[in-house]
C-alpha atoms as a PDB file:
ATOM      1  CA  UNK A   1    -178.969  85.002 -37.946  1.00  0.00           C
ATOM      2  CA  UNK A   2    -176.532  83.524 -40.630  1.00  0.00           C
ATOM      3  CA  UNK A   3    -177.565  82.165 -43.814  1.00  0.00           C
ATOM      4  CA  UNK A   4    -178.129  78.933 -44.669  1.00  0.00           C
ATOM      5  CA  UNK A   5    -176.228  77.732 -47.571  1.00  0.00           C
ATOM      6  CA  UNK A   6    -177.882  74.665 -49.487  1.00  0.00           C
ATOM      7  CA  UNK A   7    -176.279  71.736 -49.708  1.00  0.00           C
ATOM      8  CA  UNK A   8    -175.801  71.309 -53.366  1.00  0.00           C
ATOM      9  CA  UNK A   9    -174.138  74.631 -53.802  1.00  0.00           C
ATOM     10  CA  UNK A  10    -171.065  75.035 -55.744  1.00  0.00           C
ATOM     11  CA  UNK A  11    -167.793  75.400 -52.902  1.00  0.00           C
ATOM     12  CA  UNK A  12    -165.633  78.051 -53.463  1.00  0.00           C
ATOM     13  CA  UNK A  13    -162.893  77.481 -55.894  1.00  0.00           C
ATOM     14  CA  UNK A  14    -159.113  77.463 -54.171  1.00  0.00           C
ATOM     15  CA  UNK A  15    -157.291  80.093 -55.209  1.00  0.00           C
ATOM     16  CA  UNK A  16    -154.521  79.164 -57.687  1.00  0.00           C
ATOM     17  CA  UNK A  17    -151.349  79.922 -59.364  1.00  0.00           C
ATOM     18  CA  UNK A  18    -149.791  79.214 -62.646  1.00  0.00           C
ATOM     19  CA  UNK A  19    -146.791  78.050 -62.785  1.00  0.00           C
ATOM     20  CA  UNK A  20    -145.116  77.683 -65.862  1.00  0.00           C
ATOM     21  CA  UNK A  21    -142.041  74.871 -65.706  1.00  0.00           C
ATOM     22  CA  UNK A  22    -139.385  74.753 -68.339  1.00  0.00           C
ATOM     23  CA  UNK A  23    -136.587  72.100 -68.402  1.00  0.00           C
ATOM     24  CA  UNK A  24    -133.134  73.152 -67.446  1.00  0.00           C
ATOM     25  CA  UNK A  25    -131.215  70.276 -69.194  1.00  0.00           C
ATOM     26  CA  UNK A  26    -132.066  67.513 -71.960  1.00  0.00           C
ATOM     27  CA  UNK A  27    -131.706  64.732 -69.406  1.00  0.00           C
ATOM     28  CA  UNK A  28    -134.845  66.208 -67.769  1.00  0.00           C
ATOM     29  CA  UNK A  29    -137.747  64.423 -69.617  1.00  0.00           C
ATOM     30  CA  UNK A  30    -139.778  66.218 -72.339  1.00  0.00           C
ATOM     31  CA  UNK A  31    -142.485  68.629 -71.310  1.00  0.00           C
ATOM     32  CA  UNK A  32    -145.571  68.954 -73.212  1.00  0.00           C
ATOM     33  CA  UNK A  33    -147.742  70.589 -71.370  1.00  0.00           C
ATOM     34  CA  UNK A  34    -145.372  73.707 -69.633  1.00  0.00           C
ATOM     35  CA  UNK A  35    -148.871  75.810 -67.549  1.00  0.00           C
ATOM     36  CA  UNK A  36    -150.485  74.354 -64.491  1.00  0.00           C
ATOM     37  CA  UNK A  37    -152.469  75.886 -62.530  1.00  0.00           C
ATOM     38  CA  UNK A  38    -151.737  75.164 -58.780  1.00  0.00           C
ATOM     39  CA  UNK A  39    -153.509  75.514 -55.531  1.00  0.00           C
ATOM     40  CA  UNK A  40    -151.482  78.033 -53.418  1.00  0.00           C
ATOM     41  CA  UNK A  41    -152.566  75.545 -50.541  1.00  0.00           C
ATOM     42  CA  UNK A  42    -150.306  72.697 -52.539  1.00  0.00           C
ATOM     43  CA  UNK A  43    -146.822  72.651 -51.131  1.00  0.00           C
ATOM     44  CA  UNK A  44    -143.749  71.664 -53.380  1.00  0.00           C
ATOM     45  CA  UNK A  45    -143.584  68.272 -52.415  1.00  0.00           C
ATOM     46  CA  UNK A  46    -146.608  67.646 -53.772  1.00  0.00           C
ATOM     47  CA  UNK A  47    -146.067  69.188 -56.957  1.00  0.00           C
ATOM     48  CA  UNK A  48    -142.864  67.107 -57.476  1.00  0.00           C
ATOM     49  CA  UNK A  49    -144.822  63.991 -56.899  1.00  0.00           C
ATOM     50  CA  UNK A  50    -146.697  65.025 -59.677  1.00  0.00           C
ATOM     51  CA  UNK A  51    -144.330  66.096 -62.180  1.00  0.00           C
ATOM     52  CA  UNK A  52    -142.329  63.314 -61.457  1.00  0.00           C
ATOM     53  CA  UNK A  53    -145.749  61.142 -62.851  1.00  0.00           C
ATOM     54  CA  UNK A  54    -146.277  63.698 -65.503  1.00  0.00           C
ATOM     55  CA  UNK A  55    -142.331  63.618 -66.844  1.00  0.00           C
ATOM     56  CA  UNK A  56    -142.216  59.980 -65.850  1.00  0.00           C
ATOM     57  CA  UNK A  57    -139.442  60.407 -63.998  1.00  0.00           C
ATOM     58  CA  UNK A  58    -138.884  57.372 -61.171  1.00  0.00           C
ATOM     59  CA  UNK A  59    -139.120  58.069 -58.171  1.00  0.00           C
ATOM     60  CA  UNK A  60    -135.618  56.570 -57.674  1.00  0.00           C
ATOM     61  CA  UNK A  61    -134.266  59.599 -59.601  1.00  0.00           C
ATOM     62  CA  UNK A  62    -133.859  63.237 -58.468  1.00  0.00           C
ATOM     63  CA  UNK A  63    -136.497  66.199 -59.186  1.00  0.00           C
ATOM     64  CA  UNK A  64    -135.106  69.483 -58.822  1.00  0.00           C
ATOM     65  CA  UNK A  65    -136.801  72.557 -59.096  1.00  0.00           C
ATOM     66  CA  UNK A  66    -135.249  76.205 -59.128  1.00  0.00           C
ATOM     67  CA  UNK A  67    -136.565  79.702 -58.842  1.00  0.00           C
ATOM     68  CA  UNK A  68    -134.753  82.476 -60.877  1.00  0.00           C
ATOM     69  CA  UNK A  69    -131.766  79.927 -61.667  1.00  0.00           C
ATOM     70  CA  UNK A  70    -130.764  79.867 -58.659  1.00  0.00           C
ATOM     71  CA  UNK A  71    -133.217  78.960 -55.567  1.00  0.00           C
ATOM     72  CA  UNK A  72    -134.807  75.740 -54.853  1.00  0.00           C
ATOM     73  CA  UNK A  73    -137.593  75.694 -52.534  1.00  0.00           C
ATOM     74  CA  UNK A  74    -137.657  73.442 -49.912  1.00  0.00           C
ATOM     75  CA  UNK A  75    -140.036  70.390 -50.142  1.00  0.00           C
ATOM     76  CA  UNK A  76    -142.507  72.080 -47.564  1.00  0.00           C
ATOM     77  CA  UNK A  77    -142.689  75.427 -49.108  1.00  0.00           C
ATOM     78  CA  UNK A  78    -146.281  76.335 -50.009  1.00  0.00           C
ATOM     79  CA  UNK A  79    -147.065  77.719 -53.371  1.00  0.00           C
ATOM     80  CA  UNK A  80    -148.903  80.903 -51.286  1.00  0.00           C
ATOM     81  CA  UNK A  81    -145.101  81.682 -49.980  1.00  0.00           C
ATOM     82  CA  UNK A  82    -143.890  81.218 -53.739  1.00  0.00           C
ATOM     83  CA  UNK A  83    -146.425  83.540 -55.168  1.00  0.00           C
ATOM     84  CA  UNK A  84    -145.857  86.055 -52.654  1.00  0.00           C
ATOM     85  CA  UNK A  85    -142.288  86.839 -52.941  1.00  0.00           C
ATOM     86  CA  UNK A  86    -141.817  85.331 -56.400  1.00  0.00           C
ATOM     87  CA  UNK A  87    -144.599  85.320 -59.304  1.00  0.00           C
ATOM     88  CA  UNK A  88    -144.612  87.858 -61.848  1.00  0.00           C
ATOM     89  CA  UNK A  89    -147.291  89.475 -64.226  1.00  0.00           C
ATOM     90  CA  UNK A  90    -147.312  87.765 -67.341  1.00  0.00           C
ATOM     91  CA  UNK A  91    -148.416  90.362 -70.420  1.00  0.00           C
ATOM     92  CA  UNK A  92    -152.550  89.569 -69.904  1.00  0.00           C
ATOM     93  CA  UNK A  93    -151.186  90.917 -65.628  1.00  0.00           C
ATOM     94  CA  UNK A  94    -152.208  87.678 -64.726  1.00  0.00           C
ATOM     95  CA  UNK A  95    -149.317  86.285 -61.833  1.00  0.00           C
ATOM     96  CA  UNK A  96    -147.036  83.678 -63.168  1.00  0.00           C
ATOM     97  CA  UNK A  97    -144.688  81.539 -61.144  1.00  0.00           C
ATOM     98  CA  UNK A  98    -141.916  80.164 -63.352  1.00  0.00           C
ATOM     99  CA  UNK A  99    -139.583  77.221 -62.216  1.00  0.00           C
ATOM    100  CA  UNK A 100    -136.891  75.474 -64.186  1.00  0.00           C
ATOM    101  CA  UNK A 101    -136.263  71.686 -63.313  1.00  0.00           C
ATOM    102  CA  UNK A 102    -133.428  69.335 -63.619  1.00  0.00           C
ATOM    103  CA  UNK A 103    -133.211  65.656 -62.586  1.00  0.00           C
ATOM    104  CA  UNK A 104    -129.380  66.375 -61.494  1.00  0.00           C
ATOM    105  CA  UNK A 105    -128.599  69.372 -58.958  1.00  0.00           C
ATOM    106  CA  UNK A 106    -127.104  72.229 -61.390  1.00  0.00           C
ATOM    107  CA  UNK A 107    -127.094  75.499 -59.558  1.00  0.00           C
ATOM    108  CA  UNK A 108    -125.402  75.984 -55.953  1.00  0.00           C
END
């Protein structure tokens, strides 16, 4: 027989990742806040359409993001595939993901 779980109990948390965004450029919009901690479900399109809120950048303008100065991810790229071939241990060995952003196309 399975159990059976009660309604009322606590779900699973996703499993995140943080990512830690620094601007490229001074044309980019100012960054307070630089962690967030993303679902690795979330895909990069809908992390731009949040950062572009966040930065208050219109969505008439462009949001570039880059891996290692040099890789964008596509739109549809999960953060799961990011993680996986491109976070690193920060100093506590927790995995970090760090992008770099523009609002104008700089690397390629």
């Amino acid at each position: 027989m399975s159990e059976i779980q009660p309604q009322d109990a606590p779900k699973p948390k996703p499993p995140k990742i943080r990512v830690r965004i620094d601007k490229i450029d001074d044309e980019s919009g100012e960054v307070k806040k630089k962690n967030y901690d993303i679902k690795l479900s979330d895909t990069v399109a809908h992390f731009t359409a949040t950062m572009r809120k966040v930065l208050r950048i219109p969505a008439s303008d462009s949001l570039f993001f880059y891996i290692h100065e040099t890789f964008s991810p596509s739109l549809d790229t999960t953060f799961e595939i990011l993680a996986r071939h491109y976070a690193e241990k920060d100093e506590k060995g927790k995995e970090v993901l760090h992008l770099k952003f523009s609002t104008t196309p700089v690397y390629g």
